[in-house]
N, C-alpha and C. Protein backbone atom coordinates (compact mmCIF):
# COMPACT_ATOMS: atom_id res chain seq x y z
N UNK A 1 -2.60 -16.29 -2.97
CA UNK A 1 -1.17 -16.29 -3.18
C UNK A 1 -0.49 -16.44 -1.83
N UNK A 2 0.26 -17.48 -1.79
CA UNK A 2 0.97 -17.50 -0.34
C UNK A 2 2.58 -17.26 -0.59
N UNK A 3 2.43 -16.14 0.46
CA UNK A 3 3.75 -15.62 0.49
C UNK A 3 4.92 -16.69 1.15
N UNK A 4 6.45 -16.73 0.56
CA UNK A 4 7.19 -17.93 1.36
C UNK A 4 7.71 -17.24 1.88
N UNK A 5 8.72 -17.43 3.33
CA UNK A 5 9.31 -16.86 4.09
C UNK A 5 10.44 -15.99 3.29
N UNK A 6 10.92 -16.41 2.54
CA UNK A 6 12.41 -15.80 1.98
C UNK A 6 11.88 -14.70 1.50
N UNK A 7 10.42 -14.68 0.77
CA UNK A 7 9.98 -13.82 0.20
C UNK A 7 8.92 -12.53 0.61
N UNK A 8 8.74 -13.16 1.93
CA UNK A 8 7.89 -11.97 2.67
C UNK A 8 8.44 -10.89 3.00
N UNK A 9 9.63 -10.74 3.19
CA UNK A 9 10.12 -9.57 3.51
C UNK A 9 10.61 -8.58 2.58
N UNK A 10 10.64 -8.64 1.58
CA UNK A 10 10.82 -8.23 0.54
C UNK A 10 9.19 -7.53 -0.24
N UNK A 11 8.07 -8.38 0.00
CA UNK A 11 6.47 -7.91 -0.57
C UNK A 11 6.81 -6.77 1.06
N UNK A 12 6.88 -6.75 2.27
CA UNK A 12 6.80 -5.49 2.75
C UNK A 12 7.09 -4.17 2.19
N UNK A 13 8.59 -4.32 1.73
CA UNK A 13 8.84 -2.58 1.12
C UNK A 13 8.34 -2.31 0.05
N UNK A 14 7.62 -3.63 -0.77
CA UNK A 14 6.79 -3.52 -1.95
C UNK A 14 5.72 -2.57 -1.82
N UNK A 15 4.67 -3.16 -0.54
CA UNK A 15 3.31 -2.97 0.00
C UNK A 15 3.25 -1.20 0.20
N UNK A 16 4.65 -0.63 -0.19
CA UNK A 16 4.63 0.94 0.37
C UNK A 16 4.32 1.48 -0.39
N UNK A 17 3.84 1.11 -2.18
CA UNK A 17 3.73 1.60 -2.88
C UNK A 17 2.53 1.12 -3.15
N UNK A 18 1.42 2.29 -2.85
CA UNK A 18 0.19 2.16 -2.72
C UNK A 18 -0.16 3.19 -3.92
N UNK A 19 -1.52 3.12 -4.50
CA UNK A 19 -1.74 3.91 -5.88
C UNK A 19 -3.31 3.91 -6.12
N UNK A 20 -4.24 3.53 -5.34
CA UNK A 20 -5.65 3.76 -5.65
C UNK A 20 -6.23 3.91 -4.58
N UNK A 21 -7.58 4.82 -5.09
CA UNK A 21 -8.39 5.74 -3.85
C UNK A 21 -9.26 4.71 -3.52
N UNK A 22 -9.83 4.97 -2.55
CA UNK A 22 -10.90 4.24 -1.62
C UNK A 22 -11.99 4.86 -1.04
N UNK A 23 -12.87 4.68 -0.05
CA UNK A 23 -13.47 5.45 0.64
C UNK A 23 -13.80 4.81 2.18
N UNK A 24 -14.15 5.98 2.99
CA UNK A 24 -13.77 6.50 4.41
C UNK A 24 -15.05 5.82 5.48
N UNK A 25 -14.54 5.06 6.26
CA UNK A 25 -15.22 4.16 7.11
C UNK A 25 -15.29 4.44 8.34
N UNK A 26 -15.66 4.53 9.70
CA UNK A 26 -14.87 5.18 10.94
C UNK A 26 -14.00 3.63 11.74
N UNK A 27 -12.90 3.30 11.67
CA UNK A 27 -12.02 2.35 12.44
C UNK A 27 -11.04 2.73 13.72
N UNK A 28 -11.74 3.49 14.28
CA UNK A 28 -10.85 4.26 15.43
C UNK A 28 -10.61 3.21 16.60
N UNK A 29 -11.74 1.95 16.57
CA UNK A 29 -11.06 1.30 18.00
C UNK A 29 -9.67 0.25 17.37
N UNK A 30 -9.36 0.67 15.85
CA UNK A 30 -8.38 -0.40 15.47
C UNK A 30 -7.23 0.06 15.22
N UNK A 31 -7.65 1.43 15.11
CA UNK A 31 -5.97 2.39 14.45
C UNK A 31 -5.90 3.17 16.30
N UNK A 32 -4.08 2.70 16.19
CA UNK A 32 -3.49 3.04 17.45
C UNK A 32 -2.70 4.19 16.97
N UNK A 33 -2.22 5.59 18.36
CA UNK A 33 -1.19 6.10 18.06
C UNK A 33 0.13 5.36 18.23
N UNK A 34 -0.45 4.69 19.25
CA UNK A 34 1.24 3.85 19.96
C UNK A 34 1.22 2.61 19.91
N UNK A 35 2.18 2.10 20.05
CA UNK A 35 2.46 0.48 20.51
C UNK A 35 1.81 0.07 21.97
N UNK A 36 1.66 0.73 22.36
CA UNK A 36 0.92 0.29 23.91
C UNK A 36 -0.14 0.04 23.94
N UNK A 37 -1.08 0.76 23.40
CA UNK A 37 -2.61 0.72 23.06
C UNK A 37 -2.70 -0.42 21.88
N UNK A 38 -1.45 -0.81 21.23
CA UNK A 38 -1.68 -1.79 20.41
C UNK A 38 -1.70 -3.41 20.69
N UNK A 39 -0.50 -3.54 21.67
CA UNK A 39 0.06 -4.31 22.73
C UNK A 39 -2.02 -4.63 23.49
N UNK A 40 -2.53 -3.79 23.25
CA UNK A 40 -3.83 -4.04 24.72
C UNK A 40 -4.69 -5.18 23.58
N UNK A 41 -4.48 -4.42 22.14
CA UNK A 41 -5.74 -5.16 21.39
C UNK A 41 -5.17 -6.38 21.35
N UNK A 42 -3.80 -6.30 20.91
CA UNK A 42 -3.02 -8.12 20.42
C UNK A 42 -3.40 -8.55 21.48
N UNK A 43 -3.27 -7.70 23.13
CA UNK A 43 -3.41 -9.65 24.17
C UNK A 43 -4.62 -9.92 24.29
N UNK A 44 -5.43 -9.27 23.49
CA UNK A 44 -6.71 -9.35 23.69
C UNK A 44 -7.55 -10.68 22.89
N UNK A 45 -6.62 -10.96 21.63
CA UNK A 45 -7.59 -11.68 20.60
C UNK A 45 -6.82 -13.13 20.38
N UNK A 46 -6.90 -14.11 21.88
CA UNK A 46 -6.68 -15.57 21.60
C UNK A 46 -5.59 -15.89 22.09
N UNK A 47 -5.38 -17.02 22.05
CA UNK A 47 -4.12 -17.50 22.52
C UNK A 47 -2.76 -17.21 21.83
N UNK A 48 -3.07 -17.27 20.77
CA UNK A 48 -1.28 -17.07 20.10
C UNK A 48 -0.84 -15.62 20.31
N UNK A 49 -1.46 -14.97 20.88
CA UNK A 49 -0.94 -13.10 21.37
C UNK A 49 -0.32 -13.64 22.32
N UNK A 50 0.03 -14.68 22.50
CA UNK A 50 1.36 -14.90 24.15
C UNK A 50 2.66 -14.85 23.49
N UNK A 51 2.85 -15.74 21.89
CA UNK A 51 3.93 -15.85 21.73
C UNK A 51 4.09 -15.28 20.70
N UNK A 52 2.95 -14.27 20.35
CA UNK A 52 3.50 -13.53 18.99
C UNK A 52 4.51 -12.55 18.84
N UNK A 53 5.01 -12.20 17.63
CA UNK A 53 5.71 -11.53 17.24
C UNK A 53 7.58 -11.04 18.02
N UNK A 54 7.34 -12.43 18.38
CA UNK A 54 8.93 -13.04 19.13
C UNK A 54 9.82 -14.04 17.52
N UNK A 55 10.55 -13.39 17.09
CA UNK A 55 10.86 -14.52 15.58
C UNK A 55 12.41 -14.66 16.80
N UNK A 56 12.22 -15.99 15.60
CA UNK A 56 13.92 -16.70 16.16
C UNK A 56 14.46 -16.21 15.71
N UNK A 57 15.71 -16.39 16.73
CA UNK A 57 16.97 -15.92 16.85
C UNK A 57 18.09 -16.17 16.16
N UNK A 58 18.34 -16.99 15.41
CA UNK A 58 19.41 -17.84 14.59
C UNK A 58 20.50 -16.38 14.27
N UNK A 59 20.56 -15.67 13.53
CA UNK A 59 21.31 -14.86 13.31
C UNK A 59 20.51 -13.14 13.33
N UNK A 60 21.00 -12.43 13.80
CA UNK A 60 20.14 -11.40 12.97
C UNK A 60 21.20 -10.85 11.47
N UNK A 61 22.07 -11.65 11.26
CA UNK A 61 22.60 -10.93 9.45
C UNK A 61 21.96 -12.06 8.95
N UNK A 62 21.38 -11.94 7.37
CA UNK A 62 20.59 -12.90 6.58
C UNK A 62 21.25 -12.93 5.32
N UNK A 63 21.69 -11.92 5.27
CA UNK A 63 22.69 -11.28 3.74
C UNK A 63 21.50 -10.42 2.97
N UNK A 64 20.46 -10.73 3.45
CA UNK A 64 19.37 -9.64 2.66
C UNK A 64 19.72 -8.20 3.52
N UNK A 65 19.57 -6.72 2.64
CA UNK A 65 19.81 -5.65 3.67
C UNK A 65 18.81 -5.40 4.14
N UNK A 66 17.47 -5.77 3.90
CA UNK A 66 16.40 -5.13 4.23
C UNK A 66 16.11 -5.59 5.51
N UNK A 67 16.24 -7.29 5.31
CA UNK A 67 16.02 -8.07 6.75
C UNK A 67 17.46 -7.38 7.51
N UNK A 68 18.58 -7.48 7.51
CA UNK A 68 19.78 -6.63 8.43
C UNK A 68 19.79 -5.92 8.63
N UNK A 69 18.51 -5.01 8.35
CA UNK A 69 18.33 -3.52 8.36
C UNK A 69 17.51 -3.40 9.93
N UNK A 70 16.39 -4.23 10.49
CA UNK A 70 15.79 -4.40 11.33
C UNK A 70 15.78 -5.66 12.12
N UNK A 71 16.25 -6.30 11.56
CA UNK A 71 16.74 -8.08 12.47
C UNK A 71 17.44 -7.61 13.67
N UNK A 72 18.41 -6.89 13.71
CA UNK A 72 19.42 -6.57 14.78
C UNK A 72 18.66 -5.88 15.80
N UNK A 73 17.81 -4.90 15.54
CA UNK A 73 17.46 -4.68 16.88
C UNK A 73 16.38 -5.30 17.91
N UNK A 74 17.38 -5.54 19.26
CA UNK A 74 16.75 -5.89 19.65
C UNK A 74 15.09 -5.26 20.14
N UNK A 75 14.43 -4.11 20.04
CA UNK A 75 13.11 -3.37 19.95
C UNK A 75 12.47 -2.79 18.96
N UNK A 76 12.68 -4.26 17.88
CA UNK A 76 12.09 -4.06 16.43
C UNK A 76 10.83 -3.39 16.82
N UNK A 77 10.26 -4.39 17.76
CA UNK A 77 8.70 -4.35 17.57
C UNK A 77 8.11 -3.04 17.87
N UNK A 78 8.91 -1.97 18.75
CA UNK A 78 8.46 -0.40 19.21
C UNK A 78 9.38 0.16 17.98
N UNK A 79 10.15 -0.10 17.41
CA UNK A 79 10.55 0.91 16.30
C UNK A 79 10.02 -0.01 14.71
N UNK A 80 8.94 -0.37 14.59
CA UNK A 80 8.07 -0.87 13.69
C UNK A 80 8.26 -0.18 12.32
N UNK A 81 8.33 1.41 12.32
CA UNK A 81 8.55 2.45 11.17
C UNK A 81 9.22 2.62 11.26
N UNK A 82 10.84 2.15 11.79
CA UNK A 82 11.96 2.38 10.95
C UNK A 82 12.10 0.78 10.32
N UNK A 83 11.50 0.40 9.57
CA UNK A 83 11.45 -1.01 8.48
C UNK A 83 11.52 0.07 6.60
N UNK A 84 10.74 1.62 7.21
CA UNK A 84 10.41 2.40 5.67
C UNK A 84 11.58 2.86 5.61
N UNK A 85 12.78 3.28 6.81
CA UNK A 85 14.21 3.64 6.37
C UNK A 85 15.09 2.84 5.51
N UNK A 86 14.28 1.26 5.75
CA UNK A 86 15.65 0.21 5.13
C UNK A 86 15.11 -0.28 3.70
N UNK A 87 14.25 0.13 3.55
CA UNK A 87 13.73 0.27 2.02
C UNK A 87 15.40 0.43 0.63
N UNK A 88 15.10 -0.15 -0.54
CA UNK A 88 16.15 0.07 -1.06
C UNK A 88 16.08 0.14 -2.66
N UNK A 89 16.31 0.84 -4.04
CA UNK A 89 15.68 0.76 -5.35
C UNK A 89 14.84 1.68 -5.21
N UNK A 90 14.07 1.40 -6.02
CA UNK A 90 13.12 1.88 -6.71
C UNK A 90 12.23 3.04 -5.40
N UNK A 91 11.83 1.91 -4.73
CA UNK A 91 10.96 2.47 -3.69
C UNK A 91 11.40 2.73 -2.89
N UNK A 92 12.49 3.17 -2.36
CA UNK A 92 13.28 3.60 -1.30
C UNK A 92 12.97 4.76 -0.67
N UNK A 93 12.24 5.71 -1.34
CA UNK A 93 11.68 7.27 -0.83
C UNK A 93 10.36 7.07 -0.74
N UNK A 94 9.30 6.12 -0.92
CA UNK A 94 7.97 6.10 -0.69
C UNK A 94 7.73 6.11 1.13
N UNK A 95 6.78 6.77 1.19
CA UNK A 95 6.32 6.65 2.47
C UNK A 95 5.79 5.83 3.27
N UNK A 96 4.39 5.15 2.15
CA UNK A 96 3.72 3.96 2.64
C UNK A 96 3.23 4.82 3.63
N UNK A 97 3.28 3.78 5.10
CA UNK A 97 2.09 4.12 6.54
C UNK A 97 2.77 4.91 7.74
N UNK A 98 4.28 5.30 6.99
CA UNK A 98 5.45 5.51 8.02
C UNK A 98 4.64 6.51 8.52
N UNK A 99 4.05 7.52 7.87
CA UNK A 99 3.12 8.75 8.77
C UNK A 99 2.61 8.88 9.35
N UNK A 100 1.21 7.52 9.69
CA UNK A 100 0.38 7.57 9.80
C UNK A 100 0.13 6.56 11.44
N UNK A 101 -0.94 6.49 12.07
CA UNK A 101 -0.95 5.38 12.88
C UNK A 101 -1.15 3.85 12.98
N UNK A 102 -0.81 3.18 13.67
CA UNK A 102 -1.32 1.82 13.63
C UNK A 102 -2.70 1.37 13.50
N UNK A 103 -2.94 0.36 12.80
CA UNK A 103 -4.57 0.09 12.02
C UNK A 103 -3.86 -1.62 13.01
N UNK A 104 -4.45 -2.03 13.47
CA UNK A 104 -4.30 -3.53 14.26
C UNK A 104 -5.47 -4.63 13.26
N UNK A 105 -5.36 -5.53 12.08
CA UNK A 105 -6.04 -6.58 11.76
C UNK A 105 -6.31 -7.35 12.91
N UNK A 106 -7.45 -7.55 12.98
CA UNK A 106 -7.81 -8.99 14.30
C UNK A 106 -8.79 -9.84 13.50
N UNK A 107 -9.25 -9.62 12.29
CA UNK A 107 -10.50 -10.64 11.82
C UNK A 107 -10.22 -10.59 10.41
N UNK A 108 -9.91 -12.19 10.28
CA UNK A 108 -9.26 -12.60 8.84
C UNK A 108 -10.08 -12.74 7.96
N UNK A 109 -11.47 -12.96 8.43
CA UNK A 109 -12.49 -12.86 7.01
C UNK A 109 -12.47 -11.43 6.30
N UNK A 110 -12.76 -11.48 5.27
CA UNK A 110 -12.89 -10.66 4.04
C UNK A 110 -14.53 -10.73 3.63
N UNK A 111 -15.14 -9.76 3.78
CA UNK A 111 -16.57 -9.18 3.21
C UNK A 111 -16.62 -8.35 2.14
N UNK A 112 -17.38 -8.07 1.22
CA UNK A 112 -17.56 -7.47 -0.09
C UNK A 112 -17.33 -5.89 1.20
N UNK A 113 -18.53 -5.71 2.01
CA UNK A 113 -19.09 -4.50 2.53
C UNK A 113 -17.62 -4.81 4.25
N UNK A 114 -16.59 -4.25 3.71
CA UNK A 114 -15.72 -4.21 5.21
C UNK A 114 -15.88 -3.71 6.39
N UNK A 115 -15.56 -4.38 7.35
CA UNK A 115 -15.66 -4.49 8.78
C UNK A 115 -14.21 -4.23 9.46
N UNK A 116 -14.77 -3.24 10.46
CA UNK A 116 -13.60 -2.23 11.46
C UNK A 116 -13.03 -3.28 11.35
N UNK A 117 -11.20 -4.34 11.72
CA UNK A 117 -10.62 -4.90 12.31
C UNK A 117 -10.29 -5.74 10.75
N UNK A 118 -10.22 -5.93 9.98
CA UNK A 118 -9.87 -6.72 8.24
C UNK A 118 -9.02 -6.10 8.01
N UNK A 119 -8.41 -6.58 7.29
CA UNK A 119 -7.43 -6.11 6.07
C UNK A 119 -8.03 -4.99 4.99
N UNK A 120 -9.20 -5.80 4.67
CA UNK A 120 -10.25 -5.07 3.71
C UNK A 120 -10.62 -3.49 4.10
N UNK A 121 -11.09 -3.50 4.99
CA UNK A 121 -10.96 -2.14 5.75
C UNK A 121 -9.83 -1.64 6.23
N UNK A 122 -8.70 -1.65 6.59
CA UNK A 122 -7.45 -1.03 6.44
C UNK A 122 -7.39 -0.46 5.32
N UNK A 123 -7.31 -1.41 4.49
CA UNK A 123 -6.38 -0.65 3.10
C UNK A 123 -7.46 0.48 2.28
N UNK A 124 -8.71 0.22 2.60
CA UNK A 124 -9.62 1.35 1.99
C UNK A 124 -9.60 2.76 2.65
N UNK A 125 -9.06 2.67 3.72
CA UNK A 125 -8.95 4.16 4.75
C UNK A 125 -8.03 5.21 3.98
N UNK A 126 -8.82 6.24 3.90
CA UNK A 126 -7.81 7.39 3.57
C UNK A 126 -6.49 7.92 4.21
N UNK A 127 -6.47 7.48 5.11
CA UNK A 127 -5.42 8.28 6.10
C UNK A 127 -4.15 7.42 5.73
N UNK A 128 -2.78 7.80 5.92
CA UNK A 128 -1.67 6.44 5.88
C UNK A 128 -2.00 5.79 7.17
N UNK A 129 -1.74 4.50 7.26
CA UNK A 129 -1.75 3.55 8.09
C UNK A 129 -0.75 2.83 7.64
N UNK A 130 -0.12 2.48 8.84
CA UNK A 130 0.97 1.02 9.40
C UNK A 130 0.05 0.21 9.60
N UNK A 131 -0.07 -1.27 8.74
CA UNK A 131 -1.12 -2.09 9.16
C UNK A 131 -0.20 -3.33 9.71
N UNK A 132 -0.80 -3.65 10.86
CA UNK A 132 -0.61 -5.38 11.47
C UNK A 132 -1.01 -5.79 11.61
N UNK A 133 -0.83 -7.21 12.27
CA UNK A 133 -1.53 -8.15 12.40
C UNK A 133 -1.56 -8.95 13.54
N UNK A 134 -3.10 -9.33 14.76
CA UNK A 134 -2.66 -9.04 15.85
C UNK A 134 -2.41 -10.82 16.17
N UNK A 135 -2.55 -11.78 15.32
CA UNK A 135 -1.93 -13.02 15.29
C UNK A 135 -2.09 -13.39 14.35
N UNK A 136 -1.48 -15.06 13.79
CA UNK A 136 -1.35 -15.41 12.70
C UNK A 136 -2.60 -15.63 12.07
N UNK A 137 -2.37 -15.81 10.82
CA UNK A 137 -3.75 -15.67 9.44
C UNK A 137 -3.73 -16.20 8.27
N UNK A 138 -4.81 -16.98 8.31
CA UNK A 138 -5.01 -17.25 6.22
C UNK A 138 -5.88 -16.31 6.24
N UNK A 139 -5.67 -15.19 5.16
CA UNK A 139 -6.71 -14.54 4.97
C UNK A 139 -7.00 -15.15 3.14
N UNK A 140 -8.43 -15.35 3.12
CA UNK A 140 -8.70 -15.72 1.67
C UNK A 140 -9.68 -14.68 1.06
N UNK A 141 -9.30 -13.76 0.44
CA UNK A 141 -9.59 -12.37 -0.41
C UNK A 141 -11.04 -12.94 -1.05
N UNK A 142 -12.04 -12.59 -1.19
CA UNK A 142 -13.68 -12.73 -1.51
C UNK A 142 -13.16 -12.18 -3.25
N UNK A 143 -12.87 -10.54 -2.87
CA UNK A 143 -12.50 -10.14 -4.85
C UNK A 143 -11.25 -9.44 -5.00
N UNK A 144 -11.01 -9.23 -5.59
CA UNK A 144 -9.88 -8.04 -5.89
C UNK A 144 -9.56 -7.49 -4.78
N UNK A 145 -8.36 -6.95 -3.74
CA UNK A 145 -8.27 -6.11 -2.74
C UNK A 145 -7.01 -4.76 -3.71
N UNK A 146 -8.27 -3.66 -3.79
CA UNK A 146 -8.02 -2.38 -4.13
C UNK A 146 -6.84 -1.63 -2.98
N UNK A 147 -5.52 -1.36 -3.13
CA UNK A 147 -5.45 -0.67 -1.83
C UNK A 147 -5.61 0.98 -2.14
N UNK A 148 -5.74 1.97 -1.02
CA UNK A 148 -5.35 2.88 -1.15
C UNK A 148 -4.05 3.66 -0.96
N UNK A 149 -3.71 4.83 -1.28
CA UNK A 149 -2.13 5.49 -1.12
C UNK A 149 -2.42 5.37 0.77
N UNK A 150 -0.58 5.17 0.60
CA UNK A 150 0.03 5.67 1.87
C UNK A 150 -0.08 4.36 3.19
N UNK A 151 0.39 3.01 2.85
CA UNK A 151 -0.03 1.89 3.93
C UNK A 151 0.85 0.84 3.65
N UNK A 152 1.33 0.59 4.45
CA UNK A 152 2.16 -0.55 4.72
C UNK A 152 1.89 -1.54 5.79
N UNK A 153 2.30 -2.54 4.85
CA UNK A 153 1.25 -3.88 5.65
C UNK A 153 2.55 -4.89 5.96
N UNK A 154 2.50 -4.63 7.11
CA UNK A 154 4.03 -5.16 8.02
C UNK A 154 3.23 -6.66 8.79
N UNK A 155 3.61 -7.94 8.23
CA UNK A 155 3.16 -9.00 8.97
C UNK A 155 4.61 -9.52 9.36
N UNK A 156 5.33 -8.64 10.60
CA UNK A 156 7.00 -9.22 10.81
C UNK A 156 6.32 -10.05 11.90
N UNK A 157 6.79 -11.03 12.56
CA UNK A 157 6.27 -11.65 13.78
C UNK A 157 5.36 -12.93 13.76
N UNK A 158 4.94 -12.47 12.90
CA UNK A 158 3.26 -13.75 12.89
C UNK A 158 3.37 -14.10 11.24
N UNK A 159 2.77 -15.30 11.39
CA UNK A 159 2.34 -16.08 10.05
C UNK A 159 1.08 -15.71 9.34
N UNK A 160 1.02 -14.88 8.12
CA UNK A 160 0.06 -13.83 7.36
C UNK A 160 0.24 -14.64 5.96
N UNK A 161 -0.67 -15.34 5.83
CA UNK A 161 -0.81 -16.01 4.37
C UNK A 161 -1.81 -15.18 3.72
N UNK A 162 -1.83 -14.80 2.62
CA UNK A 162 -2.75 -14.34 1.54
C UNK A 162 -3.40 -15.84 0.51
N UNK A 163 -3.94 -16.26 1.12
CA UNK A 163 -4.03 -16.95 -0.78
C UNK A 163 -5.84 -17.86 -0.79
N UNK A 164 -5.22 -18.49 -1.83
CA UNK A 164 -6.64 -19.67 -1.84
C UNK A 164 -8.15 -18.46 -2.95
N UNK A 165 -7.37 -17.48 -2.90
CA UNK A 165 -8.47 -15.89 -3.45
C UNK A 165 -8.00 -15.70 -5.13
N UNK A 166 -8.40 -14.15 -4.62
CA UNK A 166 -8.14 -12.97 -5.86
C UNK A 166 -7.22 -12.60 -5.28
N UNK A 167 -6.42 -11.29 -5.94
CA UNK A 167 -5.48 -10.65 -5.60
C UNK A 167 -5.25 -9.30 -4.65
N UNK A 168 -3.91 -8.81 -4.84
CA UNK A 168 -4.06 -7.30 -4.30
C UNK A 168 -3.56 -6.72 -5.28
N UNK A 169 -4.06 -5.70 -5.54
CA UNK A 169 -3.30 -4.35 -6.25
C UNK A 169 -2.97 -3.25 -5.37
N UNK A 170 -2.10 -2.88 -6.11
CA UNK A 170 -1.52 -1.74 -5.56
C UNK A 170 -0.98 -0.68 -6.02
C-alpha cells in the first residue's frame, strides 16, 4: 500500500492506535533516548542522511490542523513528540510512542524472524517506541505486520512507502 503525500500525515495520528501484543527482542543499539544519539545513527547509513528530513518550505499553513500543528516550527525535528499533541477525533488522547524512546529503522527488508534496525522489529517491542526512519524506503512487508500497543511510526522528512506486500494491523 503506498501512502500519497496528502495522505501520510494523517496514517501518522492513525499509527497511535496500536492494539496487539508481540514479543521481546533486545534492540538497544536502535532505540535512542535523544535526538543526538539519533542524529549519530541517521549520518551514519548512506548518502541521503545529508539531506534528510529538511521538507520544503512552501508554506507552513496547509489548511490540514494536524500538518499546522507542527509545519510551523521551525525545530520540528527535536520536538518530534509534540506531533501526539496535534492529534484530533477519535484518537486525540492515545499515546502511541509519545512515552517511550526513539527506535531508528535503517534496514528496509522485512524477515519472517526480525532483525534489530526493521520496521518488523520495532513494532513487535514491548516498550512504547517513537519509530523513524533514518532515510528514505520501499519497505515491501513478507506477511501481515502485527503491531504492538504504544508506537508511533513518524516517517515526517523522508520518503517511507509501504506497499508491493501484505498489510499492517493495528
Amino acid at each position: 500500500m503506498a501512502v500519497s503525500e496528502s495522505n501520510r500525515y494523517c496514517l501518522y495520528a492513525c499509527m497511535s492506535l496500536l492494539l496487539v501484543f508481540g514479543f521481546v527482542a533486545n534492540c538497544s543499539s536502535y532505540v535512542v533516548d535523544d535526538l543526538g544519539q539519533m542524529g549519530s545513527i541517521m549520518s551514519n547509513n548512506g548518502s541521503e542522511s545529508e539531506t534528510m528530513r529538511k521538507l520544503p518550505k512552501p508554506s507552513c499553513r496547509t489548511g490540514n490542523s494536524i500538518d499546522d500543528c507542527w509545519r510551523c516550527d521551525p525545530n520540528w525535528f527535536y520536538n518530534q513528540k509534540c506531533l501526539a499533541d496535534c492529534a484530533v477525533g477519535f484518537g486525540k488522547d492515545a499515546k502511541g510512542g509519545r512515552d517511550g524512546r526513539f527506535y531508528v529503522v535503517t534496514d528496509s527488508s522485512d524477515v519472517v524472524n526480525p532483525r534489530p534496525g526493521t520496521l518488523r522489529h520495532a513494532v513487535i517491542q514491548t516498550e512504547p517506541l517513537w519509530i523513524v526512519f533514518s532515510r528514505n524506503m520501499l519497505i515491501t512487508l513478507k506477511q501481515e505486520l502485527i503491531m504492538n500497543l504504544f508506537k508511533t511510526i513518524d516517517g515526517r522528512g523522508v520518503n517511507i512507502h509501504i506497499a508491493y506486500g501484505a498489510g499492517i494491523t493495528i
